[in-house]
N, C-alpha and C. Protein backbone atom coordinates (compact mmCIF):
# COMPACT_ATOMS: atom_id res chain seq x y z
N UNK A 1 38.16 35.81 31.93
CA UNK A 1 38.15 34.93 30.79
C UNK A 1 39.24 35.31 29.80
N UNK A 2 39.03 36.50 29.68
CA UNK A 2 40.40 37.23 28.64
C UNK A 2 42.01 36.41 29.35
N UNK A 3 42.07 36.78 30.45
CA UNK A 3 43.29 36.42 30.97
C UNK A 3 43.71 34.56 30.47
N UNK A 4 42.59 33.80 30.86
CA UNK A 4 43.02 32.17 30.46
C UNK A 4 43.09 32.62 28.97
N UNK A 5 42.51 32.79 28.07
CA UNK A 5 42.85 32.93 26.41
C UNK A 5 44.09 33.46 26.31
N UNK A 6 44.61 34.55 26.67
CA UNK A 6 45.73 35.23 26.93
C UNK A 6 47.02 34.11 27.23
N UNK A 7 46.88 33.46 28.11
CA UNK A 7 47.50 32.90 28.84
C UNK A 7 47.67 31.79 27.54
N UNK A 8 46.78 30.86 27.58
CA UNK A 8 46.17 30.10 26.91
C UNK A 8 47.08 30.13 25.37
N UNK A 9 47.14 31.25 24.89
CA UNK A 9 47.95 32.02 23.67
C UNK A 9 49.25 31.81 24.15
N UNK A 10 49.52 32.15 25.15
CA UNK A 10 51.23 32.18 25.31
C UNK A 10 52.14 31.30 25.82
N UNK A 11 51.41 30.11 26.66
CA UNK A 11 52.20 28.50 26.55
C UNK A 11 51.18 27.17 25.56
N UNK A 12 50.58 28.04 24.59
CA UNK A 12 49.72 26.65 24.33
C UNK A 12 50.34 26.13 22.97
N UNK A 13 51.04 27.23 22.63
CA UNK A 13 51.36 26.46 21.18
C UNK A 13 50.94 26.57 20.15
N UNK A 14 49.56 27.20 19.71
CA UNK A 14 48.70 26.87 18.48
C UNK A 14 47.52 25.56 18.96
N UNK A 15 47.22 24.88 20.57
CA UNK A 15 46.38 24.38 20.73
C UNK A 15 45.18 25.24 21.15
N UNK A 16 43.79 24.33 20.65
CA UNK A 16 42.69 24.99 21.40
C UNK A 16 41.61 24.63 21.89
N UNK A 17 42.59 24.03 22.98
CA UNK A 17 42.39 23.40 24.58
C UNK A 17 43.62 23.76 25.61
N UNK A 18 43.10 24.34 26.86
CA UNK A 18 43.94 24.02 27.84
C UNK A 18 43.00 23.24 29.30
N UNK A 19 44.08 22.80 30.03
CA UNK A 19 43.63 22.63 31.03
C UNK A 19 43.23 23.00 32.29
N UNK A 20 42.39 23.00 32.99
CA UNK A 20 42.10 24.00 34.20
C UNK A 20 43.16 23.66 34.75
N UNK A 21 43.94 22.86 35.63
CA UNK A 21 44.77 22.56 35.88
C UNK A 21 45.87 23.60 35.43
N UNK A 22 46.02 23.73 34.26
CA UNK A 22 47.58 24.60 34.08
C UNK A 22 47.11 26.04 34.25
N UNK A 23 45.80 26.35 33.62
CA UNK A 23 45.03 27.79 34.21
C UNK A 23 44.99 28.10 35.59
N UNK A 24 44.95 27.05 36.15
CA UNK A 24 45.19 27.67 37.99
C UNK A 24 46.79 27.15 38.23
N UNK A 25 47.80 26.61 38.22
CA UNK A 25 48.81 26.85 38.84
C UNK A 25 49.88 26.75 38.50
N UNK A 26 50.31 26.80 37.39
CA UNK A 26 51.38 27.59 36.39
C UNK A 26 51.38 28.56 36.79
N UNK A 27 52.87 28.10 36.57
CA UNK A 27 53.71 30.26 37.02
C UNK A 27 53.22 30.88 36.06
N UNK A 28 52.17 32.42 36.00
CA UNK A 28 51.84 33.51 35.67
C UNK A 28 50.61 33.19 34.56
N UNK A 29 49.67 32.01 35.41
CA UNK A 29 48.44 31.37 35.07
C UNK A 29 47.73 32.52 36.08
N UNK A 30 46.12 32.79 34.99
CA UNK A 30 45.11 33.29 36.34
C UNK A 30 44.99 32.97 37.35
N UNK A 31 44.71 31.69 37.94
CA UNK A 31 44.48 31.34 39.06
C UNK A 31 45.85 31.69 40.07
N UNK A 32 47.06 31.80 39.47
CA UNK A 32 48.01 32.36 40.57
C UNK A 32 47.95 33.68 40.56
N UNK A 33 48.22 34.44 39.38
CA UNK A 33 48.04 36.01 39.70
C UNK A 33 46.70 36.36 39.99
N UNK A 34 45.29 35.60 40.03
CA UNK A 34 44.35 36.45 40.62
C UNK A 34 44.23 35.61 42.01
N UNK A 35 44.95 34.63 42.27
CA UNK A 35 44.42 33.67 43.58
C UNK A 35 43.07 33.30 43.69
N UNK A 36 42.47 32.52 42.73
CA UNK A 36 41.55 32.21 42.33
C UNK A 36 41.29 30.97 42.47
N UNK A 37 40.11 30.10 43.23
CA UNK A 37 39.78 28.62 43.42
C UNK A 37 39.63 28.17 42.26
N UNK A 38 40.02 26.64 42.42
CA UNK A 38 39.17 26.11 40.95
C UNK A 38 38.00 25.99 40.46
N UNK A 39 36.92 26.45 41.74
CA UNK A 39 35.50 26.35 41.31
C UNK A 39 35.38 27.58 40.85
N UNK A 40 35.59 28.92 40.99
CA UNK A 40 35.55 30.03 40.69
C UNK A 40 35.97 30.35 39.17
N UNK A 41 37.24 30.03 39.37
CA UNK A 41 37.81 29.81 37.84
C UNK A 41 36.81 29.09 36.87
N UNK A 42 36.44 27.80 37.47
CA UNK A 42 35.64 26.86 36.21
C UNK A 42 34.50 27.35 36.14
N UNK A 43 33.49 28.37 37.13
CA UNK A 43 32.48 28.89 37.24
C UNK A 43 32.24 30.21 35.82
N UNK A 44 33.73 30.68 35.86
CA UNK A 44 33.65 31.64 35.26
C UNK A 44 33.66 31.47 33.75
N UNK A 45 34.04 30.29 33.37
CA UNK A 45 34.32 29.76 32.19
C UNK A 45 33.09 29.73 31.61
N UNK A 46 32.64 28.38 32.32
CA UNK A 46 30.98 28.22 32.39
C UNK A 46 30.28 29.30 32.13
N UNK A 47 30.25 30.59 32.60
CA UNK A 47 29.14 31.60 32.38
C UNK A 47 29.72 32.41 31.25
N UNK A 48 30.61 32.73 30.87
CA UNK A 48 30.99 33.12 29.54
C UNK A 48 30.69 31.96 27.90
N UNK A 49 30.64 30.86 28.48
CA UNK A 49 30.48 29.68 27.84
C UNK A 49 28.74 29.72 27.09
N UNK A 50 28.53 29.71 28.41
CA UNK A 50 26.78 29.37 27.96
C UNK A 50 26.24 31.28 27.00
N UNK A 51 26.71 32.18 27.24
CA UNK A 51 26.75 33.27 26.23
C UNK A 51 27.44 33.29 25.03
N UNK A 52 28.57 32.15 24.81
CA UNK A 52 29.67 32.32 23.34
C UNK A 52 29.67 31.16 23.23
N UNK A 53 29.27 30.62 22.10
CA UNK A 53 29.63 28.95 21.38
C UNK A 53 31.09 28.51 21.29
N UNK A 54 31.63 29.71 21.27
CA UNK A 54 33.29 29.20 20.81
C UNK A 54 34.08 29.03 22.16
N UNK A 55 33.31 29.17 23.52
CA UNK A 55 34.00 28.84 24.35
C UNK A 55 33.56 27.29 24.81
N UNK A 56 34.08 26.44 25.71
CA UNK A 56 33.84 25.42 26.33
C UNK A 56 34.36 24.91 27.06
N UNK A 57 33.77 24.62 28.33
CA UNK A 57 34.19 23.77 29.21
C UNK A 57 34.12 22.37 29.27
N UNK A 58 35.07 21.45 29.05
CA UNK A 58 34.56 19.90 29.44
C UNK A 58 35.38 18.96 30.38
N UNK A 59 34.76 18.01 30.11
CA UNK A 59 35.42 17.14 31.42
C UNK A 59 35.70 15.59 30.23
N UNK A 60 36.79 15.32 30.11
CA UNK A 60 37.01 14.21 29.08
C UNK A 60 38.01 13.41 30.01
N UNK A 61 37.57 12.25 30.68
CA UNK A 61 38.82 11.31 31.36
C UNK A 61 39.03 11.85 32.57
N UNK A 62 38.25 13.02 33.15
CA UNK A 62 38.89 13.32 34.73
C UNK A 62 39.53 14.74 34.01
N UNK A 63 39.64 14.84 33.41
CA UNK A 63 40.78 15.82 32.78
C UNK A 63 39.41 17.37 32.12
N UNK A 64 39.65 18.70 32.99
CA UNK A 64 39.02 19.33 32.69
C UNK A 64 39.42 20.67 32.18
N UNK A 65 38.46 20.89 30.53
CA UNK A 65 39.47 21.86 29.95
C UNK A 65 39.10 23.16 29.08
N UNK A 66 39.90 23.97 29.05
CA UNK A 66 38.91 24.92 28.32
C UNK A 66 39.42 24.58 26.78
N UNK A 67 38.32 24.75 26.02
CA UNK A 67 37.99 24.68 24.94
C UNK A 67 38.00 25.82 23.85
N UNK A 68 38.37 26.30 22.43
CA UNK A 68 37.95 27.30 22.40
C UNK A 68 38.21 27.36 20.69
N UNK A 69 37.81 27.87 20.05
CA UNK A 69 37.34 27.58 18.79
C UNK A 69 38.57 28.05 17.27
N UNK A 70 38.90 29.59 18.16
CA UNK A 70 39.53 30.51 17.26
C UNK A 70 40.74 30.38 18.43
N UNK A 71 41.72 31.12 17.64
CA UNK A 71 43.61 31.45 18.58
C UNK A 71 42.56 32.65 19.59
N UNK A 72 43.69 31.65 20.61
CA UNK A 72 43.02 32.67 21.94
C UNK A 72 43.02 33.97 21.87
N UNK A 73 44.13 34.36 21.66
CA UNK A 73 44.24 35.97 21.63
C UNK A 73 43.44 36.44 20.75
N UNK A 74 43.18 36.41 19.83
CA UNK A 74 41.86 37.09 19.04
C UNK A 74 40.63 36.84 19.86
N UNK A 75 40.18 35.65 20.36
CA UNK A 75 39.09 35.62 20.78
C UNK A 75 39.28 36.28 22.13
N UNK A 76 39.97 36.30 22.97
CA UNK A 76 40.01 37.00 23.82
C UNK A 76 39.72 38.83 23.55
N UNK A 77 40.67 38.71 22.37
CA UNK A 77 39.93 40.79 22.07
C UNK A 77 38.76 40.69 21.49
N UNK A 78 38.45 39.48 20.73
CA UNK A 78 36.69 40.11 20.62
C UNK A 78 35.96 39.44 21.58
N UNK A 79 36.52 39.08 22.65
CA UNK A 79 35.55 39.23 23.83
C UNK A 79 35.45 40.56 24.85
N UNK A 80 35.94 41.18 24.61
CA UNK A 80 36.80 42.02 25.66
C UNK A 80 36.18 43.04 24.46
N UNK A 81 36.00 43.34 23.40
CA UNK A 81 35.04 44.56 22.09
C UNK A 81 34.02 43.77 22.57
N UNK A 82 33.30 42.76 22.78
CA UNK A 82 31.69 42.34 23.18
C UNK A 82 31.12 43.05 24.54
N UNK A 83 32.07 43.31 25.71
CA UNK A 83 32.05 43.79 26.84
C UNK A 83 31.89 44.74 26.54
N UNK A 84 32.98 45.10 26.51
CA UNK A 84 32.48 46.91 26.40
C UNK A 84 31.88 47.73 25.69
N UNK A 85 31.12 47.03 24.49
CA UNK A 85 29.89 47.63 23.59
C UNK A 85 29.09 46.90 24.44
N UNK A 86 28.60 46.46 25.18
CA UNK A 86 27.38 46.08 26.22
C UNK A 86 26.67 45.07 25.49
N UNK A 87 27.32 44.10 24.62
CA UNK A 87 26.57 42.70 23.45
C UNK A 87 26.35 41.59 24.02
N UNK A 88 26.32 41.86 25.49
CA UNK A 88 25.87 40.85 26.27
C UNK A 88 24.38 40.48 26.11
């Protein structure tokens, strides 16, 4: 999850939405450096999702995307301080 926010942070611009689509196959997107399906990927979203309000997955027009509340990169490190203090 860290990695799409990450990612997410570094071609998005200041948006906060991306698309699964560019999360799996954009050059030096998760889904290429971990070789990751799209169900896996969107699976993973999903289960970080239903534990954090500020994440989201949706489906608007065919078009499916992550969602996310705060600039990725912050939310990505306080997801990544939630992990490893065990605030699951």
């Amino acid at each position: 999850m860290t990695a799409c926010l990450e990612f997410a942070d570094i071609v998005g611009k200041g948006e906060r939405t991306i698309s699964l689509s560019r999360l799996m196959y954009e050059e030096g997107s998760p889904g290429t450096v971990f070789k990751l399906t799209e169900s896996t990927l969107a699976d993973a979203i999903e289960q970080v999702a239903r534990k954090d309000p500020r994440i989201s997955l949706s489906n608007t027009a065919g078009i499916i995307q992550l969602a996310f509340t705060q600039q990725p990169a912050i939310l990505a490190e306080a997801l990544l301080d939630q992990y490893y203090q065990h605030e699951w």
